[in-house]
Protein backbone atom coordinates (compact mmCIF):
# COMPACT_ATOMS: atom_id res chain seq x y z
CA UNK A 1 89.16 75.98 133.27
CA UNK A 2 92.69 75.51 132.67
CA UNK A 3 92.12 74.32 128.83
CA UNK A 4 93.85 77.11 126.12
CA UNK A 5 92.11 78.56 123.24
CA UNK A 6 91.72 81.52 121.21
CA UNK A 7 90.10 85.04 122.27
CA UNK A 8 88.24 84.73 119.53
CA UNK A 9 87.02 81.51 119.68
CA UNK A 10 83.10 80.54 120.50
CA UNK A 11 81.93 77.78 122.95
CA UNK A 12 80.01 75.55 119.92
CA UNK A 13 76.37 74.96 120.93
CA UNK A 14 75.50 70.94 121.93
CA UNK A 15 74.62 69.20 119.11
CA UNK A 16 72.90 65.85 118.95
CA UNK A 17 75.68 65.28 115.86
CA UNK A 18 79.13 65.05 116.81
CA UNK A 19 79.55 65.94 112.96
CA UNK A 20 79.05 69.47 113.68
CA UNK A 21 80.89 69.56 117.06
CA UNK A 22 84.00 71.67 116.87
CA UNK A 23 87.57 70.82 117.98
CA UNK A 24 88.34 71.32 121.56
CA UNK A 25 91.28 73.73 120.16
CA UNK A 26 92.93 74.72 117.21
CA UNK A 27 95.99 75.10 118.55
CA UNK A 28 95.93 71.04 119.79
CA UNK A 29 94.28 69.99 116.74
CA UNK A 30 96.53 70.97 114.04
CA UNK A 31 99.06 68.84 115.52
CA UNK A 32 96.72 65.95 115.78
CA UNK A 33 96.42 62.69 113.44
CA UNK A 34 93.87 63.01 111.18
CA UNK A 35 90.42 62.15 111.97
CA UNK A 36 90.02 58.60 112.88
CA UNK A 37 93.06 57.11 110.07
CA UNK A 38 93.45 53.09 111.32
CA UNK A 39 96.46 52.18 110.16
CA UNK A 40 96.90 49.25 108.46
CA UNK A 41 99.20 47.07 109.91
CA UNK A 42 98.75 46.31 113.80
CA UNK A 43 98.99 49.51 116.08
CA UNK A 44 102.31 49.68 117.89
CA UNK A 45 102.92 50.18 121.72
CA UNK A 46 104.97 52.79 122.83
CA UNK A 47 107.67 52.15 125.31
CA UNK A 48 108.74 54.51 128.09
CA UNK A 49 111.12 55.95 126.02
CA UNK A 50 109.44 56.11 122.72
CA UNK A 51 106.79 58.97 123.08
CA UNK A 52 108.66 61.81 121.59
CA UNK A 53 105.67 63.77 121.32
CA UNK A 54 102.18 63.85 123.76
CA UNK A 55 98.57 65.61 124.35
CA UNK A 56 98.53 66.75 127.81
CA UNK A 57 95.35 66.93 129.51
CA UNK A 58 93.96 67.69 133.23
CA UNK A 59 91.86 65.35 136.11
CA UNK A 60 90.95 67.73 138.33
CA UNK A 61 94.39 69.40 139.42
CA UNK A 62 96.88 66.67 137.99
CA UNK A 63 98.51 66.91 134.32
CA UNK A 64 98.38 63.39 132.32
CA UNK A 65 99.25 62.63 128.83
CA UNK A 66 98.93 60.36 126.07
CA UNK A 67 100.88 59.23 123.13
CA UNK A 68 100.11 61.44 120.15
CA UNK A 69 100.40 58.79 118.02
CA UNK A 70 97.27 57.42 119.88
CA UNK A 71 95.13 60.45 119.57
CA UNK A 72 93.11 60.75 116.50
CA UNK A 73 91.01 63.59 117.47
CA UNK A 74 89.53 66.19 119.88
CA UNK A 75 86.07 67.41 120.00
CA UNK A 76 83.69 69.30 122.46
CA UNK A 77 81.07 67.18 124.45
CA UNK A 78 77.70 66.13 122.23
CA UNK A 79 74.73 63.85 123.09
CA UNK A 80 75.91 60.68 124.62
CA UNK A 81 73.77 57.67 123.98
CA UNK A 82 73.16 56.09 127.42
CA UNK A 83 74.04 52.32 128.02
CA UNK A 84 72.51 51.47 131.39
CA UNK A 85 73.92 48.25 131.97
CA UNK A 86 77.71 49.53 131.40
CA UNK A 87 80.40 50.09 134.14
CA UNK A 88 79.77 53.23 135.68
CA UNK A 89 83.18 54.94 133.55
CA UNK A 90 81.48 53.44 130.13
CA UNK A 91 79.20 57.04 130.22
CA UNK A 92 77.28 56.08 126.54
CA UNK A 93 77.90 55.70 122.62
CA UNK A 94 78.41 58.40 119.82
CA UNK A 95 77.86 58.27 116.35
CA UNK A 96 81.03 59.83 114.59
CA UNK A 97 80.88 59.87 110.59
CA UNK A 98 78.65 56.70 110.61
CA UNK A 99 81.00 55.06 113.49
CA UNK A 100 79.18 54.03 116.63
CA UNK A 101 82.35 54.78 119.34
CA UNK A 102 82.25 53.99 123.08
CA UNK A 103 82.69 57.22 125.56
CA UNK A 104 85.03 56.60 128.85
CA UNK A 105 84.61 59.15 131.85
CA UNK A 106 88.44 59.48 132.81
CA UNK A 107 87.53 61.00 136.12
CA UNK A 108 85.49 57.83 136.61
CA UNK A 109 88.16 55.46 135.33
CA UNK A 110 90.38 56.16 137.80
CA UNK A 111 88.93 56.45 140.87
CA UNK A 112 87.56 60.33 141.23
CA UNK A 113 84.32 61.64 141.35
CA UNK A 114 81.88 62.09 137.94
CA UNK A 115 81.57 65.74 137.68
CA UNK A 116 78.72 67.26 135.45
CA UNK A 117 79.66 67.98 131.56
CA UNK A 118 79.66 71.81 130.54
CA UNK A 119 79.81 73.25 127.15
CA UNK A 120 83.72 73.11 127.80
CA UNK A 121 84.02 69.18 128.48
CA UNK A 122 86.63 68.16 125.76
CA UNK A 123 86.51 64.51 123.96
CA UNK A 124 89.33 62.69 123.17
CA UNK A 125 89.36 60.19 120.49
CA UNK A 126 91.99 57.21 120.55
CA UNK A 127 92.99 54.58 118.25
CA UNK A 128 93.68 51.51 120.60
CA UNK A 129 94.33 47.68 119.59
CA UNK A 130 92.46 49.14 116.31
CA UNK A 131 89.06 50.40 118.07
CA UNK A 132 88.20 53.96 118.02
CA UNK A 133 87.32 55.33 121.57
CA UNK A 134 86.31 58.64 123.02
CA UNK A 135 88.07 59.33 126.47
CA UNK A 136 85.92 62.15 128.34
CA UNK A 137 88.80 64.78 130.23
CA UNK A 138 88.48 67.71 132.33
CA UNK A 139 90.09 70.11 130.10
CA UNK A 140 93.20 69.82 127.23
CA UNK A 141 96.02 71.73 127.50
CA UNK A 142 98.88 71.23 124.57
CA UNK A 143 100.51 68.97 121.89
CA UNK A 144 104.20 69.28 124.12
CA UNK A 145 107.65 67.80 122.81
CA UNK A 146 108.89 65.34 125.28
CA UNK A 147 112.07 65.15 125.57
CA UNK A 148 114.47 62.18 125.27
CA UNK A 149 114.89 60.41 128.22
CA UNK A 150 113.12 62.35 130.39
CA UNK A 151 110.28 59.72 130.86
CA UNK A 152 110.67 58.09 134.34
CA UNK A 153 109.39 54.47 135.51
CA UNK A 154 105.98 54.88 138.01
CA UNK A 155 106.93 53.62 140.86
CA UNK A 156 104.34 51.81 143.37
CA UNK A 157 103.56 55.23 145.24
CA UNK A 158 100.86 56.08 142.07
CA UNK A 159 98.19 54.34 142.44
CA UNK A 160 97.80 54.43 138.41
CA UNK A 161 101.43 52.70 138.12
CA UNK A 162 99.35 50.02 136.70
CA UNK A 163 98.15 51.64 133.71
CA UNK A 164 101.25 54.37 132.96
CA UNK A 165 103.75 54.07 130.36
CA UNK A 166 106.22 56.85 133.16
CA UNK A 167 106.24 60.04 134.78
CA UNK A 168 108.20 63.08 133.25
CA UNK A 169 108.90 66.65 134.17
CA UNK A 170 107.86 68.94 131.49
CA UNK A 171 107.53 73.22 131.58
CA UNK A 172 104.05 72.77 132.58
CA UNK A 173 104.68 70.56 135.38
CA UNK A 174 105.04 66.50 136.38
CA UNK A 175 103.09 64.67 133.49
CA UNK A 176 101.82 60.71 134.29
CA UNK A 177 101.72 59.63 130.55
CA UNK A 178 98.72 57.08 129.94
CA UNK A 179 99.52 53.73 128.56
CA UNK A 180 95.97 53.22 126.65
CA UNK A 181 96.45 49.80 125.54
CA UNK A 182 96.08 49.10 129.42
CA UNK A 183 93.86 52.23 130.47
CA UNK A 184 90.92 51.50 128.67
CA UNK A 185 88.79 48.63 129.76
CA UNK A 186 88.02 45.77 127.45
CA UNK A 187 84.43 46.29 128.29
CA UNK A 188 84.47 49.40 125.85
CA UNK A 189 86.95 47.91 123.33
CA UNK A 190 84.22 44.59 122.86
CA UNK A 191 81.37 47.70 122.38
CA UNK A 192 83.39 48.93 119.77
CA UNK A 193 84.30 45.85 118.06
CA UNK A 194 80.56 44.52 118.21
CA UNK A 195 79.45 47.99 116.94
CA UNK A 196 81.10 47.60 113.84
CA UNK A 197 84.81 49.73 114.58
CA UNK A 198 86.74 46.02 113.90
């Protein structure tokens, strides 16, 4: 899989405890948030040209990112919690730290086809409208600078346009930067909000 890490690093075993799970990557990590911190005042949107910084991540072929400000924190795939009656992207619930958090297959989310979790499958944990959620990738690949005024409008020939925040060309190729505040479905934000992550 395309995701970096270390020689030396080990593929952690599936736990049923996302407390023991280990980061996706040290190298991303470090440069992530800390842990689940909700701010206190209201989380602010990024604009098109305010993401100075992102977490790029793969679908299959294509690179997409998301606002680093967004990302709280990265962890390998553990036992989902199945919730039958959900939209087929709304894959289960977690139990981080005492926090019950909604999972969201990307793949699923946006149109391609579920493939089956490995050891490998990476978890990414926002912070949107205040509600912690796990967003299930393909593989990460870097924390990456973006540079100012790079960031292009989507245009109506990406199906996502709907849900982007712009498209920019970065060393490791054409990025479609996320907007999460209209990627991830309310469906998941009420399941988090009824759980108790208000």
């Amino acid at each position: 899989m395309p995701r970096k890490k270390k020689d030396s690093e080990t593929p952690a075993a599936p736990v049923a405890d996302p407390q023991a799970a280990a980061p996706a990557s040290d190298d991303v990590t470090e440069d992530v948030t800390a842990p689940f911190e909700v701010p206190d005042e209201a989380d602010v949107k990024p604009g098109a040209d305010d993401v100075p910084r992102a977490l790029t991540f793969r679908l299959g072929e294509q690179l997409y990112g998301l606002p680093i400000e967004s990302v709280q924190e990265i962890q390998q795939i553990v036992e989902l919690m199945p919730m039958p009656d959900a939209s087929p992207a709304l894959v289960g619930l977690l139990d981080v730290r005492g926090l019950v958090v909604p999972a969201v297959d990307l793949r699923v989310l946006v149109g391609m086809e579920r493939r089956e979790y490995t050891l490998e499958t990476p978890m990414v944990f926002c912070l949107v409208h205040g509600q912690v959620v796990c967003l299930i990738v393909d593989s990460v690949e870097d924390v990456v600078e973006v540079p100012e005024g790079c960031m292009q409008p989507p245009t109506s020939l990406y199906a996502l346009a709907d849900r982007m925040l712009g498209v920019c060309r970065l060393a490791q190729g054409l990025v479609m930067m996320f907007d999460l505040e209209r990627l991830v479905p309310d469906e998941a934000l009420s399941v988090a909000a009824a759980a108790g992550g208000e």
